[in-house]
PDB file of N, CA and C in Angstrom:
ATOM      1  N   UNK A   1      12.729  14.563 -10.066  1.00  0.00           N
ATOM      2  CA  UNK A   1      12.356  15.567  -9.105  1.00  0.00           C
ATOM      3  C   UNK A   1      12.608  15.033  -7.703  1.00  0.00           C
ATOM      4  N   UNK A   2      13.324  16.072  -6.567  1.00  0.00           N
ATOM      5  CA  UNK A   2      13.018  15.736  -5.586  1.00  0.00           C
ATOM      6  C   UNK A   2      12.747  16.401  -5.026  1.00  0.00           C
ATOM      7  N   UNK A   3      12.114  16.236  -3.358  1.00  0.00           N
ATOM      8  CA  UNK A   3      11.380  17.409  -3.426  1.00  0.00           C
ATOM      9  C   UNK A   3      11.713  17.059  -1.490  1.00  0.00           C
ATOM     10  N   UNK A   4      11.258  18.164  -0.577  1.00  0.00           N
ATOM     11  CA  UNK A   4      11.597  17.701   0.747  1.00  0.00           C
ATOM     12  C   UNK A   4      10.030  16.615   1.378  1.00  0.00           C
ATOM     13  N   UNK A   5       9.974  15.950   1.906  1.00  0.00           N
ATOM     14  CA  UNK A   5       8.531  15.479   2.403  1.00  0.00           C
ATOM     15  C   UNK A   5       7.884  15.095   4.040  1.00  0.00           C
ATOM     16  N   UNK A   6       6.736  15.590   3.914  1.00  0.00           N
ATOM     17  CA  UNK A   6       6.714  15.304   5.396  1.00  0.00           C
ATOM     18  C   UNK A   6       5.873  16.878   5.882  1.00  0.00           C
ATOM     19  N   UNK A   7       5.722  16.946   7.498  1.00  0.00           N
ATOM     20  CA  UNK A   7       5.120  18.328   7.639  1.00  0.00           C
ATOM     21  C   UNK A   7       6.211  19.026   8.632  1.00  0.00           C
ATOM     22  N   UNK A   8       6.057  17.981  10.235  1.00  0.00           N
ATOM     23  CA  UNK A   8       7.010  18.301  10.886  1.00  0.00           C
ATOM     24  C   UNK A   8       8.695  17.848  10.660  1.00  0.00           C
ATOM     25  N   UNK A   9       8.376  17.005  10.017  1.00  0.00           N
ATOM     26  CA  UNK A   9       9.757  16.599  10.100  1.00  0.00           C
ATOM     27  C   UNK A   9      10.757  17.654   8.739  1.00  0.00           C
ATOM     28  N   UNK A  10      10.482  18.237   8.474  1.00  0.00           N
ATOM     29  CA  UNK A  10      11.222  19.384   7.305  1.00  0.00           C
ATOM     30  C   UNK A  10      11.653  20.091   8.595  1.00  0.00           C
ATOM     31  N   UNK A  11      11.298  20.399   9.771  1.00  0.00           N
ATOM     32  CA  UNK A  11      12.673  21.234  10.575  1.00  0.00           C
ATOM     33  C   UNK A  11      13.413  20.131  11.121  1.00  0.00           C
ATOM     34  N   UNK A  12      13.648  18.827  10.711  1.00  0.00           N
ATOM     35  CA  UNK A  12      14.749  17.777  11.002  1.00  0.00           C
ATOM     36  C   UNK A  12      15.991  18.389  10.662  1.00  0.00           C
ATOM     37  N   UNK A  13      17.074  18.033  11.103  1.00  0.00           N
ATOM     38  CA  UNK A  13      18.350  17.703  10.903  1.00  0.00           C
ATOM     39  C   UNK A  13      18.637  17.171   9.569  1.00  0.00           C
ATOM     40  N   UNK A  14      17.806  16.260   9.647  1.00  0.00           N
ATOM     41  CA  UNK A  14      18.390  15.378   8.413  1.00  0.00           C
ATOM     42  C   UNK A  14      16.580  15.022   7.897  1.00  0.00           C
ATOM     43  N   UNK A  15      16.671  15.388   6.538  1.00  0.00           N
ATOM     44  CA  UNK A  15      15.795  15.737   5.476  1.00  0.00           C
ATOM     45  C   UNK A  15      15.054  14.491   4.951  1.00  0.00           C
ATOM     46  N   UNK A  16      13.445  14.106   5.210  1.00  0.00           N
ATOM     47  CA  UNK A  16      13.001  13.177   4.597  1.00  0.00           C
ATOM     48  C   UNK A  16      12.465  13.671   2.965  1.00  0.00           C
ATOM     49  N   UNK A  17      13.010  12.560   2.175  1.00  0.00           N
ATOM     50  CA  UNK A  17      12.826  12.999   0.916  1.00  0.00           C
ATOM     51  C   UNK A  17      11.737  12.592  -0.395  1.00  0.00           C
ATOM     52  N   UNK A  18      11.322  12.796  -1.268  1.00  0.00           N
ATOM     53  CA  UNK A  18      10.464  11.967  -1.793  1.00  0.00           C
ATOM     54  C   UNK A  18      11.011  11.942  -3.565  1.00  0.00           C
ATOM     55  N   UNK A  19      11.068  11.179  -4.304  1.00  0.00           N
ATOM     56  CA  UNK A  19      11.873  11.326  -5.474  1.00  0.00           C
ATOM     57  C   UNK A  19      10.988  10.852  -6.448  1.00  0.00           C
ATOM     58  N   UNK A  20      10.936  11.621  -7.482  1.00  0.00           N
ATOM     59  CA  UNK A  20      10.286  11.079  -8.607  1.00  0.00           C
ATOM     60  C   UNK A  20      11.004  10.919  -9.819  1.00  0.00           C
ATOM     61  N   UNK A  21      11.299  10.118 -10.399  1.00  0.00           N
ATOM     62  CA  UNK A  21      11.914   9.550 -11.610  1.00  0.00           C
ATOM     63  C   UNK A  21      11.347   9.983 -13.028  1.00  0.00           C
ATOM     64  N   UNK A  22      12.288  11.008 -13.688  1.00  0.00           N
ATOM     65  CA  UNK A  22      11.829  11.521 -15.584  1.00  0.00           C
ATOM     66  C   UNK A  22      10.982  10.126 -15.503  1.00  0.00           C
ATOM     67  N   UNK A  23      10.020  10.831 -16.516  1.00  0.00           N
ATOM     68  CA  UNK A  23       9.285   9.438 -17.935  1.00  0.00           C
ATOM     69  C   UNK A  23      10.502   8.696 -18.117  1.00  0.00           C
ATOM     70  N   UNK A  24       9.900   7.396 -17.718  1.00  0.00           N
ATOM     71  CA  UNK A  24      10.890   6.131 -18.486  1.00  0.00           C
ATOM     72  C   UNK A  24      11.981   5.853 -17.986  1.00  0.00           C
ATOM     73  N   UNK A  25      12.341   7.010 -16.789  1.00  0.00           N
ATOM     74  CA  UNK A  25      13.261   6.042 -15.657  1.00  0.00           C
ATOM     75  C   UNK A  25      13.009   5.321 -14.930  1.00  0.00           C
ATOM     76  N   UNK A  26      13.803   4.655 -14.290  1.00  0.00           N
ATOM     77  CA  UNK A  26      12.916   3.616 -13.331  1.00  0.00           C
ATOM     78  C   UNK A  26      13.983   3.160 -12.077  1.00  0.00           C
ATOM     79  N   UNK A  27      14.007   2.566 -11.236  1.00  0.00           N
ATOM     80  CA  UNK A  27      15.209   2.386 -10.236  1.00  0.00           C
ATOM     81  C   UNK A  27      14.779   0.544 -10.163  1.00  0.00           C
ATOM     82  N   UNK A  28      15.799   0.070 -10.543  1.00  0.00           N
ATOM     83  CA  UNK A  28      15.358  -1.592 -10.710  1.00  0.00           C
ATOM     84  C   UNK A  28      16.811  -2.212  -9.668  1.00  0.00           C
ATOM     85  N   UNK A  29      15.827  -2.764  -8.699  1.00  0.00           N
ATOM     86  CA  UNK A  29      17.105  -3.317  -7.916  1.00  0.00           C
ATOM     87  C   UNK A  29      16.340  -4.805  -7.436  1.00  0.00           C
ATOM     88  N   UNK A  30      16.416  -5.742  -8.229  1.00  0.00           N
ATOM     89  CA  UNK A  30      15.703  -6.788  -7.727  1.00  0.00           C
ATOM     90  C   UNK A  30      15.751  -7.855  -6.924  1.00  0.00           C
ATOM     91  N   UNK A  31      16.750  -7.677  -6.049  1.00  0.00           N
ATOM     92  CA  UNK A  31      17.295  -7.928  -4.961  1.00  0.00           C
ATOM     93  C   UNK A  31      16.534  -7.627  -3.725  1.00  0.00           C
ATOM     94  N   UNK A  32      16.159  -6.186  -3.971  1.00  0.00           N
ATOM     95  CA  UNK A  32      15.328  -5.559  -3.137  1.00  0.00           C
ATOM     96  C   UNK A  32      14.307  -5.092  -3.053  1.00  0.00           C
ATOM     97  N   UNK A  33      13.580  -4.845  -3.997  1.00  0.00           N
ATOM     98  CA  UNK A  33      12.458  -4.509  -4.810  1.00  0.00           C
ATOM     99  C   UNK A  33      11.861  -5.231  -5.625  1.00  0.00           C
ATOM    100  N   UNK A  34      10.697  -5.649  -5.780  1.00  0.00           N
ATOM    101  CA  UNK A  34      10.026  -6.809  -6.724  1.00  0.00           C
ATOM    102  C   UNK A  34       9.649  -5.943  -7.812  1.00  0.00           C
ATOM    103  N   UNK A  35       9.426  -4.710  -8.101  1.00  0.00           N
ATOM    104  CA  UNK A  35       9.280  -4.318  -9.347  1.00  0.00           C
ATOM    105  C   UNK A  35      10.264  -2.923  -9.511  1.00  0.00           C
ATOM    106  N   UNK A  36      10.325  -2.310 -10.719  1.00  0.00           N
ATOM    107  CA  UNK A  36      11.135  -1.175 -10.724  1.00  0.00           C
ATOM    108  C   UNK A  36       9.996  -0.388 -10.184  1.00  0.00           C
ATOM    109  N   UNK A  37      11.245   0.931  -9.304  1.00  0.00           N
ATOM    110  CA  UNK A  37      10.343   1.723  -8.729  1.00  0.00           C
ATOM    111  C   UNK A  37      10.284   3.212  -9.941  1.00  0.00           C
ATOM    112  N   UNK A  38       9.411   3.892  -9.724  1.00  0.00           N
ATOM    113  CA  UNK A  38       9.563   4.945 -10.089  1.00  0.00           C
ATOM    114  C   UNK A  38       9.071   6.648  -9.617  1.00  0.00           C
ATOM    115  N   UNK A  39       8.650   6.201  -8.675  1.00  0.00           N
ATOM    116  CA  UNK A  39       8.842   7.033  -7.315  1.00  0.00           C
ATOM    117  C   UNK A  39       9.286   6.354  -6.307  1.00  0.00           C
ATOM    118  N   UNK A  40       9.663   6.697  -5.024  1.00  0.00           N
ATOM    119  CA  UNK A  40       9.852   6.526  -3.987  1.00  0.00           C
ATOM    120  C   UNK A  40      10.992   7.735  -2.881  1.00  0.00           C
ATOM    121  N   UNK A  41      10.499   6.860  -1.807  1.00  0.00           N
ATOM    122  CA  UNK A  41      10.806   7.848  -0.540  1.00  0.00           C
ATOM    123  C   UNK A  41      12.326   7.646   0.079  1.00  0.00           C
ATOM    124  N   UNK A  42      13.099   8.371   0.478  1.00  0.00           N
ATOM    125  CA  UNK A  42      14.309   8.403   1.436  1.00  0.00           C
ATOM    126  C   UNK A  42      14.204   8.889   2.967  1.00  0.00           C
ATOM    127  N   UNK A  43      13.819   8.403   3.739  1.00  0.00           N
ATOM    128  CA  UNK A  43      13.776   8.402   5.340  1.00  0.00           C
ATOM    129  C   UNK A  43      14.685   8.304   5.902  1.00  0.00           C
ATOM    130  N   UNK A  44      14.722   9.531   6.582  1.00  0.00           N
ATOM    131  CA  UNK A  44      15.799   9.435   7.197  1.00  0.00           C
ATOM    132  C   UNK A  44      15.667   9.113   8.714  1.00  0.00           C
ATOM    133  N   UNK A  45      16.863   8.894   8.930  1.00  0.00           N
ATOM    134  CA  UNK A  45      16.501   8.046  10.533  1.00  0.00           C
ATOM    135  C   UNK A  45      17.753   9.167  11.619  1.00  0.00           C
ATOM    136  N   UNK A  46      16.458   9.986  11.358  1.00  0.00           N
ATOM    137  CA  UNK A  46      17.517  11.861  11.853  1.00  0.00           C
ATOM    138  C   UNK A  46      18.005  11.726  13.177  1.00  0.00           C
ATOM    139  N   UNK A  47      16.929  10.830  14.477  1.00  0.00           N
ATOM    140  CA  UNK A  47      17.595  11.322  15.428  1.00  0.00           C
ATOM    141  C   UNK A  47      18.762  10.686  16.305  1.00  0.00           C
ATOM    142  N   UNK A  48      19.388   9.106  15.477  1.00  0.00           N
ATOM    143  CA  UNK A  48      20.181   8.536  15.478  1.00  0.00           C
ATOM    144  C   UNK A  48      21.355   8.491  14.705  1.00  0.00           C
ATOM    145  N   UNK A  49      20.650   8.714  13.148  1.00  0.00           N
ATOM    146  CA  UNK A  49      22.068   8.169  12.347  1.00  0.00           C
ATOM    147  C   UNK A  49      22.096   6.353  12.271  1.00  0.00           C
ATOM    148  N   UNK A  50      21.271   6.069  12.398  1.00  0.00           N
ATOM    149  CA  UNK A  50      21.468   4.554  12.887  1.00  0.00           C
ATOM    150  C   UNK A  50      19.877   4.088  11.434  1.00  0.00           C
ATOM    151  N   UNK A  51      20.130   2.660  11.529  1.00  0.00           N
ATOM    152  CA  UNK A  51      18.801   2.051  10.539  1.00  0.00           C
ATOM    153  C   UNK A  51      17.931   1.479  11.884  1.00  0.00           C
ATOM    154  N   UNK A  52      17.932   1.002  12.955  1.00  0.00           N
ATOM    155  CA  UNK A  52      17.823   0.276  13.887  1.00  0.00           C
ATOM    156  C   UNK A  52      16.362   0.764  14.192  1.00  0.00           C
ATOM    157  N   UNK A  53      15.861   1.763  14.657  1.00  0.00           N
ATOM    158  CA  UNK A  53      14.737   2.237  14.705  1.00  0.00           C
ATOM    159  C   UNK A  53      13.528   2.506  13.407  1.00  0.00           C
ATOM    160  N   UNK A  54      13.948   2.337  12.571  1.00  0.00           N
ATOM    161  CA  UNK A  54      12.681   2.369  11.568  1.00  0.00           C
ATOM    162  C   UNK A  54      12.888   1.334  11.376  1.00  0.00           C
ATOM    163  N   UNK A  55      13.716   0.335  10.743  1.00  0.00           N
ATOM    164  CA  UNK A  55      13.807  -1.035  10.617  1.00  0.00           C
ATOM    165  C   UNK A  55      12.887  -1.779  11.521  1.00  0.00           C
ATOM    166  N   UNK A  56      13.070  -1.832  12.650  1.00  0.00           N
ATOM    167  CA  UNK A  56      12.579  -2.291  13.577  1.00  0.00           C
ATOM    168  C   UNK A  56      11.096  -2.495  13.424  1.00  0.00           C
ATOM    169  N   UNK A  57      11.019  -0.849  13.204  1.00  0.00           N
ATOM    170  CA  UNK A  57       9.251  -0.471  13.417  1.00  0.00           C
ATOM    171  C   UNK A  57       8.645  -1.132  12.516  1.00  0.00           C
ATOM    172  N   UNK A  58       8.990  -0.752  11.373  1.00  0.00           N
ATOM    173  CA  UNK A  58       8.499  -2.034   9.974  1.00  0.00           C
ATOM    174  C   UNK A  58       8.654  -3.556  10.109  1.00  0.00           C
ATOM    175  N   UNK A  59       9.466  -3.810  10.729  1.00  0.00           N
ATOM    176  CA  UNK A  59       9.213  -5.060  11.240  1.00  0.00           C
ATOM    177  C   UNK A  59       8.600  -5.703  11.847  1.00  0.00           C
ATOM    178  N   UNK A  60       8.303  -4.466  12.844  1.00  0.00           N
ATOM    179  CA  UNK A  60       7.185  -5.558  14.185  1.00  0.00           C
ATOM    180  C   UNK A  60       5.745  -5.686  12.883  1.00  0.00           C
ATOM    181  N   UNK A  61       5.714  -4.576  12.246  1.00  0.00           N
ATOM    182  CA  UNK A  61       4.213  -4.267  11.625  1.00  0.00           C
ATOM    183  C   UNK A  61       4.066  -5.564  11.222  1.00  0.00           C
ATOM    184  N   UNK A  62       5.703  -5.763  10.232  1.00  0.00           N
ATOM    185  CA  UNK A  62       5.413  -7.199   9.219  1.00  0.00           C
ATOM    186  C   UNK A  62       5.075  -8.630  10.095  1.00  0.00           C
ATOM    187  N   UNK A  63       6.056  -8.179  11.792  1.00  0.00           N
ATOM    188  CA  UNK A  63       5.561 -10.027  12.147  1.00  0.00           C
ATOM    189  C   UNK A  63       3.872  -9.585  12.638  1.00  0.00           C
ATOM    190  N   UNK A  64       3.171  -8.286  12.920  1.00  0.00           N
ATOM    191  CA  UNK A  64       1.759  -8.573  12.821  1.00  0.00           C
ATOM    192  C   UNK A  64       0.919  -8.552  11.782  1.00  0.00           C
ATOM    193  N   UNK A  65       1.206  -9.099  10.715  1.00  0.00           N
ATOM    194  CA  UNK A  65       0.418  -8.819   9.483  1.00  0.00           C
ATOM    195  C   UNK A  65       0.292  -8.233   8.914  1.00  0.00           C
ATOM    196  N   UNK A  66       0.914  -7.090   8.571  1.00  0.00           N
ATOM    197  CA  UNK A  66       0.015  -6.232   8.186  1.00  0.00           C
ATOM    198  C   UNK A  66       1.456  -6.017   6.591  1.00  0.00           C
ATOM    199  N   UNK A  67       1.350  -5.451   5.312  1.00  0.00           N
ATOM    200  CA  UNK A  67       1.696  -5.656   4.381  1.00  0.00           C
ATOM    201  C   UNK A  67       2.715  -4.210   4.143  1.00  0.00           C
ATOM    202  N   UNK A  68       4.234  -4.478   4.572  1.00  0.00           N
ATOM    203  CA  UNK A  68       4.992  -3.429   4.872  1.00  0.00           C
ATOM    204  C   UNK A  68       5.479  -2.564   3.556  1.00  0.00           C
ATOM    205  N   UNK A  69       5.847  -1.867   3.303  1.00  0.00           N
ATOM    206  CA  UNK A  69       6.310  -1.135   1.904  1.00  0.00           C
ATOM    207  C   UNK A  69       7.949  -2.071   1.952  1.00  0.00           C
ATOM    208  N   UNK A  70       8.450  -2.226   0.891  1.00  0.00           N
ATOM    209  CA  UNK A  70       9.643  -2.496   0.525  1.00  0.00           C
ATOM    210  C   UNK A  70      10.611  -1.711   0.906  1.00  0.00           C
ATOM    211  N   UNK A  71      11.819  -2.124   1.706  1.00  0.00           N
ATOM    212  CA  UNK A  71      12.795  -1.175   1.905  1.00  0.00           C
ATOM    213  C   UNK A  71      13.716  -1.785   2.228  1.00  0.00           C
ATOM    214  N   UNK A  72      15.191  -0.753   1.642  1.00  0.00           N
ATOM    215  CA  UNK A  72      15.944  -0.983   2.148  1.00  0.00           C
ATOM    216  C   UNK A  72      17.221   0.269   2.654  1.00  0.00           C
ATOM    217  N   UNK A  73      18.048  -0.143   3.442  1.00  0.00           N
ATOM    218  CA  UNK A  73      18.838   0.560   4.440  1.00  0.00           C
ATOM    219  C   UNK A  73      20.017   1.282   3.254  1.00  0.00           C
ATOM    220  N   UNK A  74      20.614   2.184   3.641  1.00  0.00           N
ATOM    221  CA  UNK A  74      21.363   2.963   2.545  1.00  0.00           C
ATOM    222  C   UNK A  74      21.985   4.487   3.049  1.00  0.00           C
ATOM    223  N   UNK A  75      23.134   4.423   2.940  1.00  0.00           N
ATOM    224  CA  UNK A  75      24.233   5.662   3.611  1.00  0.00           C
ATOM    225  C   UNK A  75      23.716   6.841   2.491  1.00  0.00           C
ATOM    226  N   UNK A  76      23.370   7.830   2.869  1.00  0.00           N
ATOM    227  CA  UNK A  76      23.676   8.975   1.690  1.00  0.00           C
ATOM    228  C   UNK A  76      24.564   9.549   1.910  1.00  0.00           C
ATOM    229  N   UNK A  77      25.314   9.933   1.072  1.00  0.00           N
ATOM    230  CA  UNK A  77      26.623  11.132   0.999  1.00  0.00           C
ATOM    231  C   UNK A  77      25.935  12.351   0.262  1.00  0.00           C
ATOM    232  N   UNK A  78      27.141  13.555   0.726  1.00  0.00           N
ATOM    233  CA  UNK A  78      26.360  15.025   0.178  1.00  0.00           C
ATOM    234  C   UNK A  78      28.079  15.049  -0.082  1.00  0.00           C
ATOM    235  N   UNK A  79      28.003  15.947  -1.300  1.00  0.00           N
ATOM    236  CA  UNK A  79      29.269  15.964  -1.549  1.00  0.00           C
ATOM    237  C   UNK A  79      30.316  15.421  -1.225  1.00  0.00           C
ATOM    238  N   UNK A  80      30.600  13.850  -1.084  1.00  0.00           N
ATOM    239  CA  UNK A  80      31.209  13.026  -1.292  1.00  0.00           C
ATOM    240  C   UNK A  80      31.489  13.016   0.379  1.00  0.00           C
ATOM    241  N   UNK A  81      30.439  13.510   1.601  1.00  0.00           N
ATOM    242  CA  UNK A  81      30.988  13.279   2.999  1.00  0.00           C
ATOM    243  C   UNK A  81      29.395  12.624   2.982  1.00  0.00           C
ATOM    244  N   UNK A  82      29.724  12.127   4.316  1.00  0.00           N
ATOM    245  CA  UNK A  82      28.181  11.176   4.686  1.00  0.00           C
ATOM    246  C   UNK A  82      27.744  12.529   5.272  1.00  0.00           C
ATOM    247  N   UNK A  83      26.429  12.009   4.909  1.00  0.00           N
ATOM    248  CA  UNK A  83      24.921  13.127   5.104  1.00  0.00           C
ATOM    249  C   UNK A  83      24.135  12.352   6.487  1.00  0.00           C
ATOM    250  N   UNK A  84      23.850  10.876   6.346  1.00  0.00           N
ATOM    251  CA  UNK A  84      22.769  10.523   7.277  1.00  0.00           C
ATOM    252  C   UNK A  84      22.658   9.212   7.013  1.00  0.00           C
ATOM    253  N   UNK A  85      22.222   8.226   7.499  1.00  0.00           N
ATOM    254  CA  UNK A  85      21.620   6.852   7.397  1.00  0.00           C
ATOM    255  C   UNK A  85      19.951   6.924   7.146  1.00  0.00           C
ATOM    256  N   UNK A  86      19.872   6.669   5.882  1.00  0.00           N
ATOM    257  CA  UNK A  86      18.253   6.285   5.327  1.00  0.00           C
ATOM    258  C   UNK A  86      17.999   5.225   4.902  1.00  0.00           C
ATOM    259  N   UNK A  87      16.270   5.282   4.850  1.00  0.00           N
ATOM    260  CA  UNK A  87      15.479   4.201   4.411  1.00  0.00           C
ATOM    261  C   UNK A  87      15.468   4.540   3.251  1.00  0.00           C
ATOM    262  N   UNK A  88      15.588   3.689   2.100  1.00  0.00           N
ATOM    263  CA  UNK A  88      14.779   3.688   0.376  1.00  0.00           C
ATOM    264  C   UNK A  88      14.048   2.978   0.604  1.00  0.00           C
ATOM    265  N   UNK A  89      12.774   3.466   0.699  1.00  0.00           N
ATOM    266  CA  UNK A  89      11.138   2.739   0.626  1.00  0.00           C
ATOM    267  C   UNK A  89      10.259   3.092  -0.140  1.00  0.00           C
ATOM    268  N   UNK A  90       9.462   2.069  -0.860  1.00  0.00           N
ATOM    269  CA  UNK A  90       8.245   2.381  -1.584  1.00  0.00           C
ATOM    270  C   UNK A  90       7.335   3.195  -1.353  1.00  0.00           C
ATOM    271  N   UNK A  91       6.916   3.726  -2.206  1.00  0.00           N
ATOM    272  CA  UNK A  91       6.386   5.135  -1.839  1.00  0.00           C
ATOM    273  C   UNK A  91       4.636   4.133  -2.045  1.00  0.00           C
ATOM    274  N   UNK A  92       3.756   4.541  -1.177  1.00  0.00           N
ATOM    275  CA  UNK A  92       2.365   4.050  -0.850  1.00  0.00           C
ATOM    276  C   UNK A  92       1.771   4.760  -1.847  1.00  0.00           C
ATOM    277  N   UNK A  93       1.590   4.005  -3.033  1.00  0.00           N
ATOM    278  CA  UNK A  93       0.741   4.988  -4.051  1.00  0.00           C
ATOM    279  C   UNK A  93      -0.396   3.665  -4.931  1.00  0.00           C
ATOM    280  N   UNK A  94      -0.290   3.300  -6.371  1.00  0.00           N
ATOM    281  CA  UNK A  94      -1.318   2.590  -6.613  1.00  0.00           C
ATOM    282  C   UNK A  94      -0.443   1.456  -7.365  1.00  0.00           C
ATOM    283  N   UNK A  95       0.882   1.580  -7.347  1.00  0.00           N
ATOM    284  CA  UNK A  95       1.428   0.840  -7.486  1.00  0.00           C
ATOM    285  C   UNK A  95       2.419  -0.171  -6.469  1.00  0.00           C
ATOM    286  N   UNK A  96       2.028   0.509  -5.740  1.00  0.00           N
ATOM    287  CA  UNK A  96       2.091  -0.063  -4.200  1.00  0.00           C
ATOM    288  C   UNK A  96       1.104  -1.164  -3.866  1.00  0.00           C
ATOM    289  N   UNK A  97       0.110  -0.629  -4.041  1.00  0.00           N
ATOM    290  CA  UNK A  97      -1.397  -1.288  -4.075  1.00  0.00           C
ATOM    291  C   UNK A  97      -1.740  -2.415  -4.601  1.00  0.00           C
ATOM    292  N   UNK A  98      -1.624  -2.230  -5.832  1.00  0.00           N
ATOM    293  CA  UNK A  98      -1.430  -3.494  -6.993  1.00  0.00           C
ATOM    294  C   UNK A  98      -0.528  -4.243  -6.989  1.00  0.00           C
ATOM    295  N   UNK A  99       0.482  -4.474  -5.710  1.00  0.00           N
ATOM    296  CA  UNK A  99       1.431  -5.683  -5.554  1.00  0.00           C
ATOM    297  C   UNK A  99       0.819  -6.332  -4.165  1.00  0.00           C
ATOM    298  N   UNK A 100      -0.079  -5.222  -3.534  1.00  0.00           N
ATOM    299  CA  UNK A 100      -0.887  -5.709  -2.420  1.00  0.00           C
ATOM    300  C   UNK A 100      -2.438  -5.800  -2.497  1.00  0.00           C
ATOM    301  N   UNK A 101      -2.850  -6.507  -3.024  1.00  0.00           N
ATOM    302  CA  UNK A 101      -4.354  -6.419  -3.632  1.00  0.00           C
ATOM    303  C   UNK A 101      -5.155  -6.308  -2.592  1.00  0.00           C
ATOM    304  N   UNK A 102      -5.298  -6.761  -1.627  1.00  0.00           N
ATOM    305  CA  UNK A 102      -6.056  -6.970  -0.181  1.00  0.00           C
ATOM    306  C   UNK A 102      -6.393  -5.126   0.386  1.00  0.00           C
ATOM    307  N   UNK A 103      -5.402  -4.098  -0.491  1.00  0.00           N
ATOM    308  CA  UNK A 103      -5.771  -3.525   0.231  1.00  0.00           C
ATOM    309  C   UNK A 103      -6.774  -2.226  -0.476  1.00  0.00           C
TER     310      UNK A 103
END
């Protein structure tokens, strides 16, 4: 399933998304991800086109402590033309949680 996500940002340009994976799929990239995901989010970074600004922002969070969702940077195409520059990030749920116990 995917579905559009967000409140204001659905009159974006470019569409933040939220994806949920059939029973028993899973998205395993362990390179980038410490466990398979089986939901997660696509952010888009609408008013650039660029990764530079959400990257960023998650970053400063991480050099102040605080325990960032997993992500990484990623071109989408829509019928085989580029669509937008997004985030694939962990979606904040309880399996999110349980890799961050503190919280």
């Amino acid at each position: 399933k995917i579905r559009l996500k967000g409140n204001s940002s659905r009159t974006f340009d470019k569409k933040p998304f939220k994806v949920n994976l059939p029973k028993g799929y899973y998205l395993d990239i362990p390179e980038y991800f410490k466990y398979p995901l089986k939901e997660f989010h696509l952010n888009a970074d609408f008013a650039r086109n660029n990764y530079l600004s959400s990257t960023l922002t998650w970053k400063i969070f991480e050099k102040a402590g605080f325990d960032v969702p997993n992500f990484q940077k990623l071109q989408l195409n829509k019928n085989g033309a580029f669509y937008g520059a997004y985030l694939l990030a962990d979606k904040y749920d309880d399996e999110w949680q349980e890799n961050f116990p503190k919280y």
